[in-house]
Protein backbone atom coordinates (compact mmCIF):
# COMPACT_ATOMS: atom_id res chain seq x y z
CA UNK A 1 0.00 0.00 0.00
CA UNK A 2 1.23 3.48 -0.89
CA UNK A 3 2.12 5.78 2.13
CA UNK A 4 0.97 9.45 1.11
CA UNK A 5 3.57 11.81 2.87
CA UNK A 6 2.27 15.31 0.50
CA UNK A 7 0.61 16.74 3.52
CA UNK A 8 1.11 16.21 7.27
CA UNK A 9 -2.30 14.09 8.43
CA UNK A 10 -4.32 15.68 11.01
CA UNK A 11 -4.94 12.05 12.73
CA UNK A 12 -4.28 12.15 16.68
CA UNK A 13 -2.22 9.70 18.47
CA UNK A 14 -2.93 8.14 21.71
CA UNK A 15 -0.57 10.58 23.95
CA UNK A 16 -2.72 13.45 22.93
CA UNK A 17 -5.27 11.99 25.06
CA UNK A 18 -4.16 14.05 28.16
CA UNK A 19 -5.61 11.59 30.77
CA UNK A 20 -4.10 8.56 29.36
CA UNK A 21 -2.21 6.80 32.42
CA UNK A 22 -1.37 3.10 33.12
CA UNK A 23 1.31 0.27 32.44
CA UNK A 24 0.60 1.14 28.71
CA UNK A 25 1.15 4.45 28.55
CA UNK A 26 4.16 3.91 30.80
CA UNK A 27 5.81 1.11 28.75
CA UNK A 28 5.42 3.42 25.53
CA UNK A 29 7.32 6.15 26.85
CA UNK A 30 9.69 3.83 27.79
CA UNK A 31 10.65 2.24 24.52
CA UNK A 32 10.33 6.01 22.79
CA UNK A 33 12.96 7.28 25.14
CA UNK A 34 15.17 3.63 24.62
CA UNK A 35 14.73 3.99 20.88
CA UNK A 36 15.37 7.47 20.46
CA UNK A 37 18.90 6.92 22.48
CA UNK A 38 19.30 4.00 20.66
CA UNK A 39 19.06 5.71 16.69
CA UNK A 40 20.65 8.92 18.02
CA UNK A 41 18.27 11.23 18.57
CA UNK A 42 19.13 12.92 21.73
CA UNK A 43 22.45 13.66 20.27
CA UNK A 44 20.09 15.65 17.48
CA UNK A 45 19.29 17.94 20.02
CA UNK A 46 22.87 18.14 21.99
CA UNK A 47 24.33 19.27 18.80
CA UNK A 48 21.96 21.78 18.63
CA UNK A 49 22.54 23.14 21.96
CA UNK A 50 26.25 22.63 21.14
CA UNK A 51 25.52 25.34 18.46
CA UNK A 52 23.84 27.75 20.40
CA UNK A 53 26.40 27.33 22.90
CA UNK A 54 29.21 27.81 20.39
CA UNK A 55 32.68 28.10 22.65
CA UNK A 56 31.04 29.15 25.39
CA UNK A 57 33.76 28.71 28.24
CA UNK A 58 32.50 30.52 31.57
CA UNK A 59 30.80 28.27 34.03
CA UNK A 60 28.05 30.76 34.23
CA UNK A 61 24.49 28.55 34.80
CA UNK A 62 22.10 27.93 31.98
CA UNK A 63 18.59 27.04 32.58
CA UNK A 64 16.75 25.02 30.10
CA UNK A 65 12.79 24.20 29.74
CA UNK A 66 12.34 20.42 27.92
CA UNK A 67 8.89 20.73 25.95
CA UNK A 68 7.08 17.52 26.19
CA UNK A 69 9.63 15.84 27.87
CA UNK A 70 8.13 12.36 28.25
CA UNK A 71 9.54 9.93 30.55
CA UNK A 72 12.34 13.10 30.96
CA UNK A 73 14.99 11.11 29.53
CA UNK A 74 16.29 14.26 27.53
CA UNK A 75 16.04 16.34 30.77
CA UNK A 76 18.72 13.67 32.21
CA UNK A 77 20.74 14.08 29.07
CA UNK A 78 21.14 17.59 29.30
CA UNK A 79 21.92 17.57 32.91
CA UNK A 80 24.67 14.76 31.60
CA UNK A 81 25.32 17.21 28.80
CA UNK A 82 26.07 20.25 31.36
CA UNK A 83 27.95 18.13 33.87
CA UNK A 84 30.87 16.75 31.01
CA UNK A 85 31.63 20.55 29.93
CA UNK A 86 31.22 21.98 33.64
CA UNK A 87 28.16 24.00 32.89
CA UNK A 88 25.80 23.84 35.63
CA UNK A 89 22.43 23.48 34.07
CA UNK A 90 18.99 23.51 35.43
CA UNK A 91 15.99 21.76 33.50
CA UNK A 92 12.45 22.48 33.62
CA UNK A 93 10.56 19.42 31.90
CA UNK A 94 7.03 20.22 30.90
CA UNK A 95 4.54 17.94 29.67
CA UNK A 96 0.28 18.18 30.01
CA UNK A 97 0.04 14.70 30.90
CA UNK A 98 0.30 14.50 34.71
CA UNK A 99 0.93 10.90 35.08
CA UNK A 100 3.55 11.40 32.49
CA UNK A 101 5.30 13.88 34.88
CA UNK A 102 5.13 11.68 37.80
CA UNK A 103 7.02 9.26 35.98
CA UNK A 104 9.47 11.38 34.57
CA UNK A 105 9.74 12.57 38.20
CA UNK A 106 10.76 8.78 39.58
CA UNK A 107 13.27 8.46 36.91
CA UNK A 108 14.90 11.74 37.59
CA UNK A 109 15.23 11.29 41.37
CA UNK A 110 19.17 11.19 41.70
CA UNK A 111 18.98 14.56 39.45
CA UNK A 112 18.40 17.53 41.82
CA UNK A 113 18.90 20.33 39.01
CA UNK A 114 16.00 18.75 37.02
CA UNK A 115 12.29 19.80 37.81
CA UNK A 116 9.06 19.16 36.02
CA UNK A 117 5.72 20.49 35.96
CA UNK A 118 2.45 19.53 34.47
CA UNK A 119 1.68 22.90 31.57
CA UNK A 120 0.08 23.24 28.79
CA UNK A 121 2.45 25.47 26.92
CA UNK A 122 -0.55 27.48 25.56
CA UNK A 123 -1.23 28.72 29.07
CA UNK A 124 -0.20 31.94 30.90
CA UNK A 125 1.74 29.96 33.01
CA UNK A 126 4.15 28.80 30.69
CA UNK A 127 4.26 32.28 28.63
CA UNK A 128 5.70 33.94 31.76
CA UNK A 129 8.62 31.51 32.25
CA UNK A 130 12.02 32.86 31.52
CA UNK A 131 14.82 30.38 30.07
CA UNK A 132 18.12 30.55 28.02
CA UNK A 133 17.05 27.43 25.83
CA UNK A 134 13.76 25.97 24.52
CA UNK A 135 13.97 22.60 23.50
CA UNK A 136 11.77 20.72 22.14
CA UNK A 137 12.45 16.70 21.12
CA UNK A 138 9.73 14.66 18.69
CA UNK A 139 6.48 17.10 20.44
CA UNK A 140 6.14 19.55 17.56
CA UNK A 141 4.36 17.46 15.24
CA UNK A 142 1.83 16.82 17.84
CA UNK A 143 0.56 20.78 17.21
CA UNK A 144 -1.22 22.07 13.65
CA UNK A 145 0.60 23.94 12.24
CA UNK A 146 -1.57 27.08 13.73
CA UNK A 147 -0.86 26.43 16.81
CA UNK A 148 3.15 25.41 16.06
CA UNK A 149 3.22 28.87 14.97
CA UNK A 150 2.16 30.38 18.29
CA UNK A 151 4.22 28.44 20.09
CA UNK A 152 7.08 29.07 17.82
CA UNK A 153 6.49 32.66 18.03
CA UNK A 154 6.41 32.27 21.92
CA UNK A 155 9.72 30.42 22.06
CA UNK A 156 12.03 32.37 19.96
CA UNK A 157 10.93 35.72 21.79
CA UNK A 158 11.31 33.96 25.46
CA UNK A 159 14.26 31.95 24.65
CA UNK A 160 17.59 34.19 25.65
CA UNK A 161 19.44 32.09 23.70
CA UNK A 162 17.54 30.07 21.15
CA UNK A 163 15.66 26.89 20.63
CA UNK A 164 16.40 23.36 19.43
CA UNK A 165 13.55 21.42 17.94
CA UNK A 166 13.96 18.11 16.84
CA UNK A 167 11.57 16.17 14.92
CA UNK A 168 10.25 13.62 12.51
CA UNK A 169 10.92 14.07 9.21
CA UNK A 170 7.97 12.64 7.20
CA UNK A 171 8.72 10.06 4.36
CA UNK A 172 7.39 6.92 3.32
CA UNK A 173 10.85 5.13 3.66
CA UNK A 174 10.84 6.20 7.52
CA UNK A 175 7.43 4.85 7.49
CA UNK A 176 8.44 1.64 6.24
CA UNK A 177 11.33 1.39 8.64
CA UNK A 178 9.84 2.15 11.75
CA UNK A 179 7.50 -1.02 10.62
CA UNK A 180 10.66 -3.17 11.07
CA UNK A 181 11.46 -1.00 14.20
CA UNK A 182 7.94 -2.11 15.61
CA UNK A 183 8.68 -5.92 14.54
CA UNK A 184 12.17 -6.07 16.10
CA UNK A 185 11.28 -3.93 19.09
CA UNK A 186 7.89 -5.63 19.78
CA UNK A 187 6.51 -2.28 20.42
CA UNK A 188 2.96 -2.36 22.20
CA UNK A 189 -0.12 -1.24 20.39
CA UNK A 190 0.18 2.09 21.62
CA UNK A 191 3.78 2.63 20.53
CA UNK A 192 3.28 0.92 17.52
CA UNK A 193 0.44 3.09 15.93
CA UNK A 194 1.32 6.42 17.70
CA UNK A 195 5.05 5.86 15.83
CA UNK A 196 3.68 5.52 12.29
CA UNK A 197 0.91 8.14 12.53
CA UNK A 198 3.50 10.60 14.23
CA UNK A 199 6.00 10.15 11.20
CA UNK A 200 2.98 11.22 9.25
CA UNK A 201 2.91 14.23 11.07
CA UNK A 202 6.13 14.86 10.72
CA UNK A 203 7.87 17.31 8.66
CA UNK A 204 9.21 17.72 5.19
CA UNK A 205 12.08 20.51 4.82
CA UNK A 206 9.94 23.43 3.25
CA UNK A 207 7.41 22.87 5.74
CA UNK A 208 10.17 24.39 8.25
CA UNK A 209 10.67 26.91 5.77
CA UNK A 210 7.46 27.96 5.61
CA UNK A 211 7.20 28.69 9.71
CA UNK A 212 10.92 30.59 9.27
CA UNK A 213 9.23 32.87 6.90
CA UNK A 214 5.80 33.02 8.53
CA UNK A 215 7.71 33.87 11.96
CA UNK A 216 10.24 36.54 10.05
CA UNK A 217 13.08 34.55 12.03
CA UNK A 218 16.53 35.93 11.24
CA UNK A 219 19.07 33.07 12.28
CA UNK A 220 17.68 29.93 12.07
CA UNK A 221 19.16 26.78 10.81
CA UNK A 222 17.62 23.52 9.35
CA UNK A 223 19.55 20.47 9.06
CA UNK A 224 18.60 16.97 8.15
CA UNK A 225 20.09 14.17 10.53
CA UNK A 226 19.86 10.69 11.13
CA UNK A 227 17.63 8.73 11.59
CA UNK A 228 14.70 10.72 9.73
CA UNK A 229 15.34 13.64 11.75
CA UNK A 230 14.98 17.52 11.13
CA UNK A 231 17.27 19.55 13.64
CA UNK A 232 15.48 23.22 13.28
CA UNK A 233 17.63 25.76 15.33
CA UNK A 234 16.93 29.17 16.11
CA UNK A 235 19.27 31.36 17.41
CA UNK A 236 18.56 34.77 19.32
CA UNK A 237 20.62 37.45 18.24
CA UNK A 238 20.50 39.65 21.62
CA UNK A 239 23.03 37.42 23.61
């Protein structure tokens, strides 16, 4: 059957079901977290820190906010990230899924600098934080691209330093491979259909474009990178 990757679908995935909670739910975020490490994809998003960064020496701290942050194994990874290059780093990981959080909480215990907090980033709350980095790690495509503007828009004006997204970039080959992914990985239902719909909700390269323009961003970046992966990075030109 022919996989039609012309236009992002609008079809939901389970995780956008806010209440969701459970061994399920749990498991899910588990293997997304294991899998992501395992292709590479939290190194997406430390190069792109790494680039906002640039040869930054002074051990001055940086505070971070982790959007959707899952099971919070990026918020770990940054802290990791911080600790190897003697940058003391706070993390703030955000997700509307409060079971989610709770989770991410357990895992995080033995990581004091790392806090989470149940948001939805389309509140006030979350438009009044202040934080030198936004990053945000396989959530965007989880937003219409309406609302990925606003949030966007939010980001690169509260962001001191810039943002990092890193997401899905939509193609029927990724579709097919993730297919194997499920097979070898015995991925539950959950994980298994959430995966392929969320690749085809993914992104194609002018469909970054398209935001950069619509936002009038200045320095941005937008790199492919394995596996399937579009590192978008926007840089804030006041620091």
């Amino acid at each position: 059957m022919t996989v039609n990757t012309k236009q992002r679908t609008s079809q939901e995935e389970f995780l956008d079901d806010f209440s969701l909670e459970g061994d399920e739910l749990r498991d899910a975020l588990d293997k997304i977290a294991a899998i992501n490490q395992w292709l590479g994809g939290n190194q997406v998003t430390l190069d792109g820190m790494k680039t906002l960064l640039g040869n930054r020496t002074t051990q001055q701290p940086m505070s971070i906010v982790d959007i959707g942050c899952g099971n919070g194994d990026m918020c770990r990874a940054v802290v990791n990230f911080g600790r190897e290059r003697g940058i003391p780093i706070t993390v703030l990981g955000i997700d509307a899924n409060e079971y989610t959080i709770n989770h991410a909480r357990t895992l995080s215990a033995a990581y004091p600098t790392v806090t989470y907090a149940v948001m939805n980033v389309f509140d006030h709350d979350f438009a009044r934080l202040e934080y030198d980095i936004a990053l945000c790690t396989l959530t965007l495509h989880h937003f219409t691209d309406e609302q990925i503007l606003v949030l966007m828009r939010l980001l690169s004006q509260q962001a001191k330093r810039g943002v990092v997204i890193n997401d899905l970039h939509r193609s029927a080959l990724a579709y097919r491979l993730f297919q194997l992914v499920c097979f070898v990985f015995r991925l539950n239902k959950l994980s298994r259909e959430d995966g392929l719909i969320s690749i085809l909700r993914g992104f194609k390269k002018q469909d970054l474009e398209t935001f950069s323009r619509q936002l009038q961003l200045t320095s941005y970046q937008i790199n492919w990178r394995w596996a399937f992966r579009y590192q978008w990075i926007i840089r804030n030109l006041c620091v």
